[in-house]
Protein backbone atom coordinates (compact mmCIF):
# COMPACT_ATOMS: atom_id res chain seq x y z
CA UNK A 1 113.59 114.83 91.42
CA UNK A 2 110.81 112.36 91.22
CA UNK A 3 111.27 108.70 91.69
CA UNK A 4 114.54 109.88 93.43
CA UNK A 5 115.07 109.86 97.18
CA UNK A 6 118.14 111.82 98.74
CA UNK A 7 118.04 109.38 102.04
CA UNK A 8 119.66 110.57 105.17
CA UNK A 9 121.47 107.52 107.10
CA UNK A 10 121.15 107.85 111.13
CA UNK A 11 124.79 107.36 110.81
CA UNK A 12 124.98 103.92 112.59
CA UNK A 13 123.90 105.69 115.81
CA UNK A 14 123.13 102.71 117.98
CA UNK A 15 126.45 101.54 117.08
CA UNK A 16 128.35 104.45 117.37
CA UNK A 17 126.54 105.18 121.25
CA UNK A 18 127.63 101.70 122.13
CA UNK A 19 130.82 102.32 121.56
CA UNK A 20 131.24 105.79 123.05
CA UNK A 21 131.01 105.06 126.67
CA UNK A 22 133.38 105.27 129.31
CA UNK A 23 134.05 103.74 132.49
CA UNK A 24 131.71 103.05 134.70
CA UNK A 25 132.27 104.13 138.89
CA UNK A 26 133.80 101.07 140.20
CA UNK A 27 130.98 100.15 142.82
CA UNK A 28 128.20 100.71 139.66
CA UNK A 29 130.14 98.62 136.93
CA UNK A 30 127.68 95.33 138.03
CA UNK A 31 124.74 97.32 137.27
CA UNK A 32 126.65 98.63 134.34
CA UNK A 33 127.09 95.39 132.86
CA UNK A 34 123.14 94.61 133.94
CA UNK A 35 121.84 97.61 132.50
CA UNK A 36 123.35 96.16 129.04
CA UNK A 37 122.30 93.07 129.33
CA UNK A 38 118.33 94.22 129.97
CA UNK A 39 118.97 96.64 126.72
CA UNK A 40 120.46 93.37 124.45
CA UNK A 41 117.37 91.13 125.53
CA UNK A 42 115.17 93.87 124.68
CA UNK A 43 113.83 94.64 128.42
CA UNK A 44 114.24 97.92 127.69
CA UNK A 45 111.93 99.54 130.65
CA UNK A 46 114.39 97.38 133.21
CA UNK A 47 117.24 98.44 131.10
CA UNK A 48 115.97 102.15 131.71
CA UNK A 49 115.25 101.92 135.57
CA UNK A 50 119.21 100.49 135.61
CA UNK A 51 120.30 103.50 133.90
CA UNK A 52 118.49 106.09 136.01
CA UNK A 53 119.55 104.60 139.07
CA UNK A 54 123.06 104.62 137.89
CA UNK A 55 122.44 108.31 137.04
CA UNK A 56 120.84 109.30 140.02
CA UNK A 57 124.03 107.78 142.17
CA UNK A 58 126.50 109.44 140.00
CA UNK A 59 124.89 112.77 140.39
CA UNK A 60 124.27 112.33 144.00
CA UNK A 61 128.18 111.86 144.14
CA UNK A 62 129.56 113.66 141.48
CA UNK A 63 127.43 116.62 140.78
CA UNK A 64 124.90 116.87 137.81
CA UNK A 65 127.83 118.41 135.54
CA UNK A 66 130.04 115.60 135.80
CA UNK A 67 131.93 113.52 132.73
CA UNK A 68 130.49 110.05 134.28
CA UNK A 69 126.40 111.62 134.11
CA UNK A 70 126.95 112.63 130.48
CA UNK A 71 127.83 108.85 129.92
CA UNK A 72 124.72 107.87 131.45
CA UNK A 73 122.55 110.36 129.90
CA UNK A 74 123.79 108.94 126.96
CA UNK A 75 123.23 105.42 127.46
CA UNK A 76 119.70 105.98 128.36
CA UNK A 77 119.02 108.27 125.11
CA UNK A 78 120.53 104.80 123.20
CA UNK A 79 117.99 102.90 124.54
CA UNK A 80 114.83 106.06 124.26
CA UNK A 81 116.37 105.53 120.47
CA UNK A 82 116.14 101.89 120.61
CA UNK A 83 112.71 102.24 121.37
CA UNK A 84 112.04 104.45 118.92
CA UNK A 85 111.06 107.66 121.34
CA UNK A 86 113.00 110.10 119.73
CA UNK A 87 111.71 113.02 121.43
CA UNK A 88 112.77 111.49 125.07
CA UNK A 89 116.62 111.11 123.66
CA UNK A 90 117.12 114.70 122.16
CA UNK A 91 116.57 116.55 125.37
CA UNK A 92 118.91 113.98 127.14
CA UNK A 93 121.39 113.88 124.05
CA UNK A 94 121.45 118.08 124.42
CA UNK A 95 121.92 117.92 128.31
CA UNK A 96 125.24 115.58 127.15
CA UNK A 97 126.47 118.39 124.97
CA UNK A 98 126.31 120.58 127.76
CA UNK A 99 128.55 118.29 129.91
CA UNK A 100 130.96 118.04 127.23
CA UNK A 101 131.44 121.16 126.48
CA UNK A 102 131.65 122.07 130.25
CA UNK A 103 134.56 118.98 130.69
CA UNK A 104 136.37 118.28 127.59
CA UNK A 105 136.05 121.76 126.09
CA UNK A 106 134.09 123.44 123.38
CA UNK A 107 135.79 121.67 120.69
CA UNK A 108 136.66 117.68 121.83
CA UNK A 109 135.63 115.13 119.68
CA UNK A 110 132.84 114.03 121.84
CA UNK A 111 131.12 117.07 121.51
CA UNK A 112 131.32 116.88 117.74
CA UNK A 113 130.18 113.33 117.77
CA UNK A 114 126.84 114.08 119.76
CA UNK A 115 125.75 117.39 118.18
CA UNK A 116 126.07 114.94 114.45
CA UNK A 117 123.82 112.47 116.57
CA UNK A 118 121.40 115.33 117.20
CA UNK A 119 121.35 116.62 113.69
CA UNK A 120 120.53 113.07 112.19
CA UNK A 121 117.81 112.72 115.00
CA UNK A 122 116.48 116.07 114.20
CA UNK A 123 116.77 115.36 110.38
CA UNK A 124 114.53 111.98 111.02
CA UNK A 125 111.77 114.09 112.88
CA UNK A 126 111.15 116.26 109.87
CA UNK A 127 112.93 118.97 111.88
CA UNK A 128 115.16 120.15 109.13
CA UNK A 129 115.93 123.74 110.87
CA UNK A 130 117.18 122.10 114.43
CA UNK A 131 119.31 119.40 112.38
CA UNK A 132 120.54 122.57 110.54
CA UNK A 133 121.73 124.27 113.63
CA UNK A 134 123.36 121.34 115.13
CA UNK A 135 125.25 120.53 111.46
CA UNK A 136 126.78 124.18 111.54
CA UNK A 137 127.77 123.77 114.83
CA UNK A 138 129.73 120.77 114.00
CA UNK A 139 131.10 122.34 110.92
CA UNK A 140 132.30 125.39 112.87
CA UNK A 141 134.09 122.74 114.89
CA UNK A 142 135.83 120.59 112.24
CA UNK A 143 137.10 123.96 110.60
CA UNK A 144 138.30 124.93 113.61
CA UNK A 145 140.31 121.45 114.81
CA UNK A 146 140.77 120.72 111.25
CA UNK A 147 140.75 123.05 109.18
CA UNK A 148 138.69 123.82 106.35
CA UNK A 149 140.50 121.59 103.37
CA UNK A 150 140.83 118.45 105.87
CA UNK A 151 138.73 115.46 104.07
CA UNK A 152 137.54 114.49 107.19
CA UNK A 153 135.34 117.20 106.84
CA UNK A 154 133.86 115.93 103.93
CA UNK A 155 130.87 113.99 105.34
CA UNK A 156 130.01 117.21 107.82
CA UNK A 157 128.94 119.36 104.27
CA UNK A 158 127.84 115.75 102.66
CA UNK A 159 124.67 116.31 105.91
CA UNK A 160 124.73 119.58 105.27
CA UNK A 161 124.03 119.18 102.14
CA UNK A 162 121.25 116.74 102.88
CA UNK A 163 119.19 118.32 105.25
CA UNK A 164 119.49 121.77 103.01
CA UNK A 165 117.97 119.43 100.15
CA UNK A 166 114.96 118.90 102.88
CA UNK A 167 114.51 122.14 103.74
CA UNK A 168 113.77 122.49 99.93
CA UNK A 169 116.87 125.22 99.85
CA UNK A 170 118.33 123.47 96.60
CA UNK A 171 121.08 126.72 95.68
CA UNK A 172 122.51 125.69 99.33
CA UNK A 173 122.23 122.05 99.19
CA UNK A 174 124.29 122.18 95.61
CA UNK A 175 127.07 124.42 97.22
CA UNK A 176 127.35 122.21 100.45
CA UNK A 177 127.83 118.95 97.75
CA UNK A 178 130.37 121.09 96.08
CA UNK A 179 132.40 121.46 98.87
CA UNK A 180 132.41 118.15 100.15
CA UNK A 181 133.20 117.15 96.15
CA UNK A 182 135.98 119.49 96.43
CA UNK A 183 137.40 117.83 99.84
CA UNK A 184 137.06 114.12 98.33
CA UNK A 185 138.92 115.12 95.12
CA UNK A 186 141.98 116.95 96.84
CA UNK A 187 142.23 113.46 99.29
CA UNK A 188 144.90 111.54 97.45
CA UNK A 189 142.86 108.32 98.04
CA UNK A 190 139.24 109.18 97.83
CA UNK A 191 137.08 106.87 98.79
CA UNK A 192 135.07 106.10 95.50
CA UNK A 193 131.59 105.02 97.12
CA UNK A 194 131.36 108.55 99.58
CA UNK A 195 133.18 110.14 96.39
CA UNK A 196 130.29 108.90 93.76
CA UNK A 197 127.54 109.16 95.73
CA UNK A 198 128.39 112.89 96.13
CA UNK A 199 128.74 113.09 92.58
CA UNK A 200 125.11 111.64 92.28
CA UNK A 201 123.98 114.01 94.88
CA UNK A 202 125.18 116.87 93.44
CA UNK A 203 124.14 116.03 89.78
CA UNK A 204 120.49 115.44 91.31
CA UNK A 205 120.03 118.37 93.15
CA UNK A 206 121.30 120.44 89.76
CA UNK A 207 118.93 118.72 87.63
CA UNK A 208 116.01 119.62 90.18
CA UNK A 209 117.38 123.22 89.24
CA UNK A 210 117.11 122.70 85.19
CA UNK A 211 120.94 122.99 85.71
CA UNK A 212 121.01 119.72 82.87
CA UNK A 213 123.75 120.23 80.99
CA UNK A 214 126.39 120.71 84.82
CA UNK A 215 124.13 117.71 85.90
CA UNK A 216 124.36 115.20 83.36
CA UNK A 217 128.46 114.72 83.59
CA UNK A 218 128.25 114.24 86.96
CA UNK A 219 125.67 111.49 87.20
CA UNK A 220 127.49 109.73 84.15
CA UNK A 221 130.43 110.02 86.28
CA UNK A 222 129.07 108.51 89.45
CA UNK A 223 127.67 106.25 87.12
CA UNK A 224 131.19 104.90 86.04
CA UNK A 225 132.75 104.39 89.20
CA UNK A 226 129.45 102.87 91.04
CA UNK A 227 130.08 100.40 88.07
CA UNK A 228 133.56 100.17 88.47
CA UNK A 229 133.14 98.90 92.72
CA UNK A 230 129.81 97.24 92.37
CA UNK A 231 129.67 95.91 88.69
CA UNK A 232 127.67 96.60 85.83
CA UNK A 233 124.81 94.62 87.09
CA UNK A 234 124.47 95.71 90.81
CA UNK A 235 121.52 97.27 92.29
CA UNK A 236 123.56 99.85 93.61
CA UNK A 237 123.49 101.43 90.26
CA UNK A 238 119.61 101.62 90.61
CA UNK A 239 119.30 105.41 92.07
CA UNK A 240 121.98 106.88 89.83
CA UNK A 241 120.58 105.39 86.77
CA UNK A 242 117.34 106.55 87.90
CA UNK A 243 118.49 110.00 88.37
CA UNK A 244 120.33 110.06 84.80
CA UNK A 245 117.12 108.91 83.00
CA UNK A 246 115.11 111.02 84.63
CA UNK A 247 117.35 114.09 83.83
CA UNK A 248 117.45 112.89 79.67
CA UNK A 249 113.97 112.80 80.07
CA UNK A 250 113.13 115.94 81.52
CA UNK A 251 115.86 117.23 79.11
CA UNK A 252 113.63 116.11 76.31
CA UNK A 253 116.25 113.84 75.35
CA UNK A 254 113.80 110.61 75.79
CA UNK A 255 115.87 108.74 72.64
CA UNK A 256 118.21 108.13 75.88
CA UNK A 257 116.19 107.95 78.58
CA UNK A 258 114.66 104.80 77.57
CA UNK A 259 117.09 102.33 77.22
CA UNK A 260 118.76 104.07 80.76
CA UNK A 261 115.14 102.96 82.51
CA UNK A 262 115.10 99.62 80.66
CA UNK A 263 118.33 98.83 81.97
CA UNK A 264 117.55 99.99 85.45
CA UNK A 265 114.31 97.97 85.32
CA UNK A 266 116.53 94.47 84.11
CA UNK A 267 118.94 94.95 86.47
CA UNK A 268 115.85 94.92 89.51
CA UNK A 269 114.07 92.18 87.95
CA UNK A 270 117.43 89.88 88.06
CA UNK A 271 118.22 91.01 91.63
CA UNK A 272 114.96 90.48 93.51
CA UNK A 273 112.79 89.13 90.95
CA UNK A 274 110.06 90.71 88.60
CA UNK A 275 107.14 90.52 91.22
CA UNK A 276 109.37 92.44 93.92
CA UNK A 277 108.04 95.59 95.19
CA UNK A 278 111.35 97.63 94.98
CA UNK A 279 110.72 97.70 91.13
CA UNK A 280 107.75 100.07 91.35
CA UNK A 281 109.56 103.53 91.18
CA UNK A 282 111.42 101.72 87.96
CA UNK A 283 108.20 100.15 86.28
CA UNK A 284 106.36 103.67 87.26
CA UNK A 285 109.22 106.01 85.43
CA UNK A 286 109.44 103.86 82.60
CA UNK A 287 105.52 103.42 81.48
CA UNK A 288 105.34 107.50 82.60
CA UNK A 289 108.13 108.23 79.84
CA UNK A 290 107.00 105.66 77.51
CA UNK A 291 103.34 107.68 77.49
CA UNK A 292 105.67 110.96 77.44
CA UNK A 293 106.28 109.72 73.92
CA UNK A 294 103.20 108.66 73.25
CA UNK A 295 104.04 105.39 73.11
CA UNK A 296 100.92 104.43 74.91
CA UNK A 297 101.56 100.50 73.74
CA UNK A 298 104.49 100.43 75.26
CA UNK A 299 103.82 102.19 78.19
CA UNK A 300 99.95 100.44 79.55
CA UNK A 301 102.27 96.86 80.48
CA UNK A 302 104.28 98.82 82.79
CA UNK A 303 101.93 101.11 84.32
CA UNK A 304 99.70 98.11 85.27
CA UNK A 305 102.34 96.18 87.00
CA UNK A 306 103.11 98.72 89.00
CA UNK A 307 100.11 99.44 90.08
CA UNK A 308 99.11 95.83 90.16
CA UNK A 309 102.54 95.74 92.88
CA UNK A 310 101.13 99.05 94.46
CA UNK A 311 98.26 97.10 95.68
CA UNK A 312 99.97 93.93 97.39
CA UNK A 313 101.79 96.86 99.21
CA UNK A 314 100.48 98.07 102.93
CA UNK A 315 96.86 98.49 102.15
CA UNK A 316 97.39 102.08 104.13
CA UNK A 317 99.59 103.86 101.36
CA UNK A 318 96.58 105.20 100.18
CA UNK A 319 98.09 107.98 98.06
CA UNK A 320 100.60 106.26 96.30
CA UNK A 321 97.63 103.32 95.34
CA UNK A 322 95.82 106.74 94.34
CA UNK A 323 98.70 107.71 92.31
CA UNK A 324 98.97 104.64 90.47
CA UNK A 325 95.30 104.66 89.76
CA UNK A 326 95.42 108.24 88.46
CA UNK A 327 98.31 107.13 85.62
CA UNK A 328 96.98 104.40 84.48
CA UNK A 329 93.43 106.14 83.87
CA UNK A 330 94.99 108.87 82.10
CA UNK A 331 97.10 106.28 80.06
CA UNK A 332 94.13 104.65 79.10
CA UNK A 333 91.93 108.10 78.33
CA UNK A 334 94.74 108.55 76.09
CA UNK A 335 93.76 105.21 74.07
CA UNK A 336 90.22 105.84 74.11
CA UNK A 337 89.45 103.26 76.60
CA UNK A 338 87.09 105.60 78.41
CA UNK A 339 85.14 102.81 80.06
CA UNK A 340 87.91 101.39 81.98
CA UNK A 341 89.96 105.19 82.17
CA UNK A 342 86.30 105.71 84.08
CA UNK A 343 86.31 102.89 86.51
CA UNK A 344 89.85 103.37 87.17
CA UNK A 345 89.28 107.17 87.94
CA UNK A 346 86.18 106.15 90.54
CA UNK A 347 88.48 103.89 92.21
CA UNK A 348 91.07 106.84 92.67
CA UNK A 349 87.88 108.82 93.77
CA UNK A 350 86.76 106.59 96.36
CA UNK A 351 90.05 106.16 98.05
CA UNK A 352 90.74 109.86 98.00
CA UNK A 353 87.41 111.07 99.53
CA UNK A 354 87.19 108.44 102.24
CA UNK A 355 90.92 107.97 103.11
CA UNK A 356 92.61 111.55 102.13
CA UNK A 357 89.90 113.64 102.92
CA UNK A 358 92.34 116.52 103.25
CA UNK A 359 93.40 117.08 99.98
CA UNK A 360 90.68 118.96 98.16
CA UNK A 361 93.04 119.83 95.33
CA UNK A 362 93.57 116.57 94.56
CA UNK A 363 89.61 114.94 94.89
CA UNK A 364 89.08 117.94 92.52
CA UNK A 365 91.46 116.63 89.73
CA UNK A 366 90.02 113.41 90.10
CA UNK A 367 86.20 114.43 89.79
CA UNK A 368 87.52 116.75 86.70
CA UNK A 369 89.04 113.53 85.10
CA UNK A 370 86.17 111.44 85.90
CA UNK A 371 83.84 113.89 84.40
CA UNK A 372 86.19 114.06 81.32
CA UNK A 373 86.53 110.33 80.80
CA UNK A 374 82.28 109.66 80.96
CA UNK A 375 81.69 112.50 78.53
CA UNK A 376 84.20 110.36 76.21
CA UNK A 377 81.94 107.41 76.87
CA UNK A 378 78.78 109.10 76.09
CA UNK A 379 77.52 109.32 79.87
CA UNK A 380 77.16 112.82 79.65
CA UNK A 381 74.44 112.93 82.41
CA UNK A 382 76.98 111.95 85.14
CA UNK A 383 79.85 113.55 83.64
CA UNK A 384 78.34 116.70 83.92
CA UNK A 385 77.62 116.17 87.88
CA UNK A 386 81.45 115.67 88.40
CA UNK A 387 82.71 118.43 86.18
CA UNK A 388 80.10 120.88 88.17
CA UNK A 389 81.74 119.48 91.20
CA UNK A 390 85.18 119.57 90.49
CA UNK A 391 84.23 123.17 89.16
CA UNK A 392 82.91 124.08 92.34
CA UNK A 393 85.72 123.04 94.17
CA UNK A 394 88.35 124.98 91.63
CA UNK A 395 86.20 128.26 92.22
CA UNK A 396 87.76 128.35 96.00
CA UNK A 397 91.23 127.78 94.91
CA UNK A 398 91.17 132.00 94.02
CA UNK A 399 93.61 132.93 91.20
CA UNK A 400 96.49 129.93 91.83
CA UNK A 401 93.39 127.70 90.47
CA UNK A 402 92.08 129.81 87.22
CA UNK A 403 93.81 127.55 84.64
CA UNK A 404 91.95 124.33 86.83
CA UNK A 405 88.86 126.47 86.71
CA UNK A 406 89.02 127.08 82.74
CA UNK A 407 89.80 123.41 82.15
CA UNK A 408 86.67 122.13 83.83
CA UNK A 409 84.35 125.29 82.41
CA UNK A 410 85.76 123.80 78.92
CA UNK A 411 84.92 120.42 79.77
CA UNK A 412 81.39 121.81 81.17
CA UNK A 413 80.46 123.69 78.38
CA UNK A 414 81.49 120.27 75.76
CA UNK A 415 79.09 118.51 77.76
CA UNK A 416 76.38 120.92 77.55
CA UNK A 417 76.74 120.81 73.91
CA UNK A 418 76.87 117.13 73.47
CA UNK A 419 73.53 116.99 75.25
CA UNK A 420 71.98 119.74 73.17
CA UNK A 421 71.44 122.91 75.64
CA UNK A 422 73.85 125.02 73.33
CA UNK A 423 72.50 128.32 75.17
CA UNK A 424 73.95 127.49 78.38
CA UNK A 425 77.21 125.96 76.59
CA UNK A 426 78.21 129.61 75.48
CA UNK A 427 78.37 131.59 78.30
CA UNK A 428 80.36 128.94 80.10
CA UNK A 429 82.87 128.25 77.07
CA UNK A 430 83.42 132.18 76.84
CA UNK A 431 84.12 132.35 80.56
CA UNK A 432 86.78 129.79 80.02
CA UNK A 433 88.00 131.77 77.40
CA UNK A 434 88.68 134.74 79.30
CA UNK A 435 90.36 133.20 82.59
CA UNK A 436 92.93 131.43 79.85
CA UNK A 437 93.55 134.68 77.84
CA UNK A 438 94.23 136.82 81.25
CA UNK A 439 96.10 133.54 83.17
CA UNK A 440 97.94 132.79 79.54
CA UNK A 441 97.58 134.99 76.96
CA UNK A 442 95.43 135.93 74.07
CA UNK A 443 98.00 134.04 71.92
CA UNK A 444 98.27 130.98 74.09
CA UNK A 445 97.46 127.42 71.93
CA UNK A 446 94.77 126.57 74.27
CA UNK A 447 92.77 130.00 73.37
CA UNK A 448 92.94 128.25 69.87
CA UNK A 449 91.01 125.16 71.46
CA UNK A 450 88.24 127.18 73.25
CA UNK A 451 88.14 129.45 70.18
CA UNK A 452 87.40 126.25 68.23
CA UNK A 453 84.48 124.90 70.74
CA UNK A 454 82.43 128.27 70.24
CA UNK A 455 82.85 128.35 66.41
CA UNK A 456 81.59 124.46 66.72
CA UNK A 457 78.57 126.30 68.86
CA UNK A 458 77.66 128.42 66.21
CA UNK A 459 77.65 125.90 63.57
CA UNK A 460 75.19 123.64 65.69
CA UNK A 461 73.02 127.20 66.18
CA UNK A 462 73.11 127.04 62.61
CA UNK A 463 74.73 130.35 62.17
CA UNK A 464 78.24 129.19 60.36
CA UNK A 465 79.08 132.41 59.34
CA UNK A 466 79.43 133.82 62.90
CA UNK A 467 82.30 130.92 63.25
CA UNK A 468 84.64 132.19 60.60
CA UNK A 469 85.84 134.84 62.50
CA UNK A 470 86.69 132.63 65.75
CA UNK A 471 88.46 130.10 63.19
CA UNK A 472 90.50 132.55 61.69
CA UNK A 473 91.28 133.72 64.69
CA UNK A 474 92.04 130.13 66.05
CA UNK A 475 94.37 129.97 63.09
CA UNK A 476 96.16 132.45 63.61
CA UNK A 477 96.87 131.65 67.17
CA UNK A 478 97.98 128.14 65.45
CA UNK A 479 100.40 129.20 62.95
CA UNK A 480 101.58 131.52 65.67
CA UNK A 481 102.86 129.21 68.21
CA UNK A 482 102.95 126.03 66.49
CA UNK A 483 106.60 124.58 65.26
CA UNK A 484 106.96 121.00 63.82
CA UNK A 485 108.62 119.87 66.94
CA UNK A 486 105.74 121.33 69.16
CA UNK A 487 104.96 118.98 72.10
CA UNK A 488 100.85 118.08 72.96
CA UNK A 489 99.89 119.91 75.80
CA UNK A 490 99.31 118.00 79.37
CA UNK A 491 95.26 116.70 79.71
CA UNK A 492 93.23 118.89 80.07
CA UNK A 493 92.16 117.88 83.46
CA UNK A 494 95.63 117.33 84.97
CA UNK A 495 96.18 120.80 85.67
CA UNK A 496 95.91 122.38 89.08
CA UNK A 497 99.09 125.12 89.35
């Protein structure tokens, strides 16, 4: 869910590695001590040499399999973590495992503690299939010592759950919250923060599923109790309010959603002030629903501080500047400010082409809604270069792009009548006319629109009798799928499937 972020913690790691060792060999325990000392003052490549020597000797005496080289193996991946080289400490953290196992037994406590340190390593790599196969491991082994209704397993499926969520695997993700949901509830004396933030969990990851109506309870009940430790006024509340307003809105319920975001948004501004740059995702939600209702009034204030905070951000986040750029053009194409929707869209443009050269997709959205916004402002000459582009650019998308494709052949063939060549309009607008009928169907409400553009054609050919047909037949598409509640379709140039 957007504006939402399911974070994985690293689990306190450095803390938990400190705290795991074991006594040093007797003759080694003044390097010991020195080793920890380098590592606290931040000399971490004398803090390293330490370590290795102190491996080196215990292997030398003890054999490479022994309890006392796991120990070092594992002080020196705390200190590959300190320094951030995560791929140096999961080779060293996996030989540890192997010690373990081979001393203490496939099932000590140890074990399970370092295969959880592998998963959340794993997990912060973008490796979401190795963190899996460590986090069964240690579920398999917390069933096993525990059994499977001890709470203790609870935060084992709660990781589970998370790195399933990454893995985009959302049926799995919801079924691992379940089951650590289940475990808090049957504790006696659940711990309400673990217990609501698996509530919240769970209610997101059902709401990314359209499961709204088993999602909505929960968030309202994580709401309560996040309340109930934090107060009413805490920016703990922040994520689960954002998660419940976003749900009512995608619900269509937006009656609800607002005043959910507007208290979200108050409670940031009195925490960390209305310039801080942790009220983005807020100011951005809010001013996107706001325009949902086309409430476009309401919504420009918000959408331009956020963007206005977007840019006092890194200067490298160049596609969430992009982002921000692209909603507050369309806001304003939406008002009929075309000359600023325009500049705003060029912007966008420039940062896309020379910063995210990659993503084709997107520089082709942003050339379609450039095009669209200076054929609102009359500049038909240089709208029609970026529609032709952007057109261009759909045609190699193949048959995932054919609703992009008939958007900008729509916009094309409006600017070729605006600027009079009314033959070449017609073949185009037909074209566009077929790709929606076989990508949507004959009866589909934008078949009405293109319908509508060819009559319009034939009246400027001055043949008005060859329109009647396409209007009736525009009608009928109308009265068809049209219901008083009926929702506006998205932009015409904000479609790319």
């Amino acid at each position: 869910m957007e504006g939402v972020v399911l974070a994985i913690l690293l689990f306190q790691i450095l803390r938990q590695l400190s705290s795991g060792r074991s006594s040093a060999l007797p003759e080694d325990a003044d390097l010991s001590r020195q080793a920890d000392a380098y590592a606290a003052q931040g000399h971490f490549d004398l803090a390293e040499q330490t370590l290795y020597r102190l491996l080196g000797r215990a292997e030398k005496k003890l054999g490479p399999e022994a309890i006392e080289v796991g120990i070092y193996l594992r002080r020196l991946a705390q200190v590959k973590m300190q320094r951030r080289d995560f791929a140096a400490a999961i080779p060293m953290l996996h030989r540890v495992v192997f010690i373990q196992a081979t001393n203490l037994g496939p099932y000590s406590s140890d074990l399970l503690q370092t295969l959880d340190w592998l998963a959340q390593l794993y997990h912060a790599q973008g490796n979401p299939d190795a963190a899996l196969v460590m986090m069964r491991r240690v579920l398999e082994i917390h069933s096993k010592v525990y059994g499977d209704r001890d709470c203790r397993t609870a935060p084992v499926w709660h990781a589970l759950g998370l790195i399933l969520h990454r893995k985009g695997d959302l049926p799995g993700a919801a079924d691992a919250f379940r089951k650590e949901l289940a475990l808090h509830e049957a504790n006696p004396r659940p711990g309400e923060p673990e217990l609501a933030l698996c509530l919240s969990n769970l209610g997101i990851t059902l709401a990314q599923q359209n499961q709204f109506d088993d999602a909505e309870p929960l968030l309202e009940r994580s709401l309560a109790m996040r309340e109930k430790v934090f107060g009413p006024e805490s920016p703990e509340l922040s994520a689960t309010l954002m998660a419940l307003a976003e749900l009512l809105w995608k619900n269509g319920d937006l009656q609800k959603a607002e005043p959910v975001y507007r208290r979200n948004l108050a409670i940031g501004e009195k925490a960390f002030g209305a310039e801080d740059l942790r009220l983005i995702p807020a100011l951005d939600q809010l001013g996107r629903m706001l325009a949902d209702k086309e409430d476009y009034g309401g919504a420009e204030p918000f959408l331009r501080r956020a963007l206005a905070l977007q840019e006092k951000t890194d200067s490298k986040d160049y596609p969430q500047l992009a982002e921000r750029l692209h909603r507050l053009a369309s806001l304003l194409l939406e008002k009929q400010e075309f000359a600023e929707a325009a500049a705003l869209f060029r912007r966008e443009l420039e940062i896309k082409e020379n910063h995210l050269a990659q993503d084709q997709a997107g520089i082709s959205l942003t050339l379609g809604a450039l095009g669209w916004a200076l054929f609102r402002n009359r500049e038909c000459g240089e709208a029609e270069v970026h529609i032709r582009r952007a057109l261009a650019m759909g045609e190699t998308g193949g048959d995932g792009a054919a609703i992009f494709v008939s958007n900008q052949l729509y916009q094309l063939g409006s600017v070729l009548h605006a600027k009079g060549d009314l033959a070449a309009a017609e073949p185009v607008l037909w074209r566009c006319l077929g790709l929606r009928e076989k990508a949507l169907g004959a009866d589909h409400l934008s078949s009405a629109q293109v319908l509508e553009a060819l009559a319009g054609l034939h009246v400027a050919k001055g043949d008005a009798q060859a329109s009647v047909p396409l209007l009736r037949q525009a009608l009928a598409i109308k009265e068809k799928t049209l219901r008083p509640a009926t929702r506006r379709s998205q932009p015409l140039w904000s479609t790319w499937p």
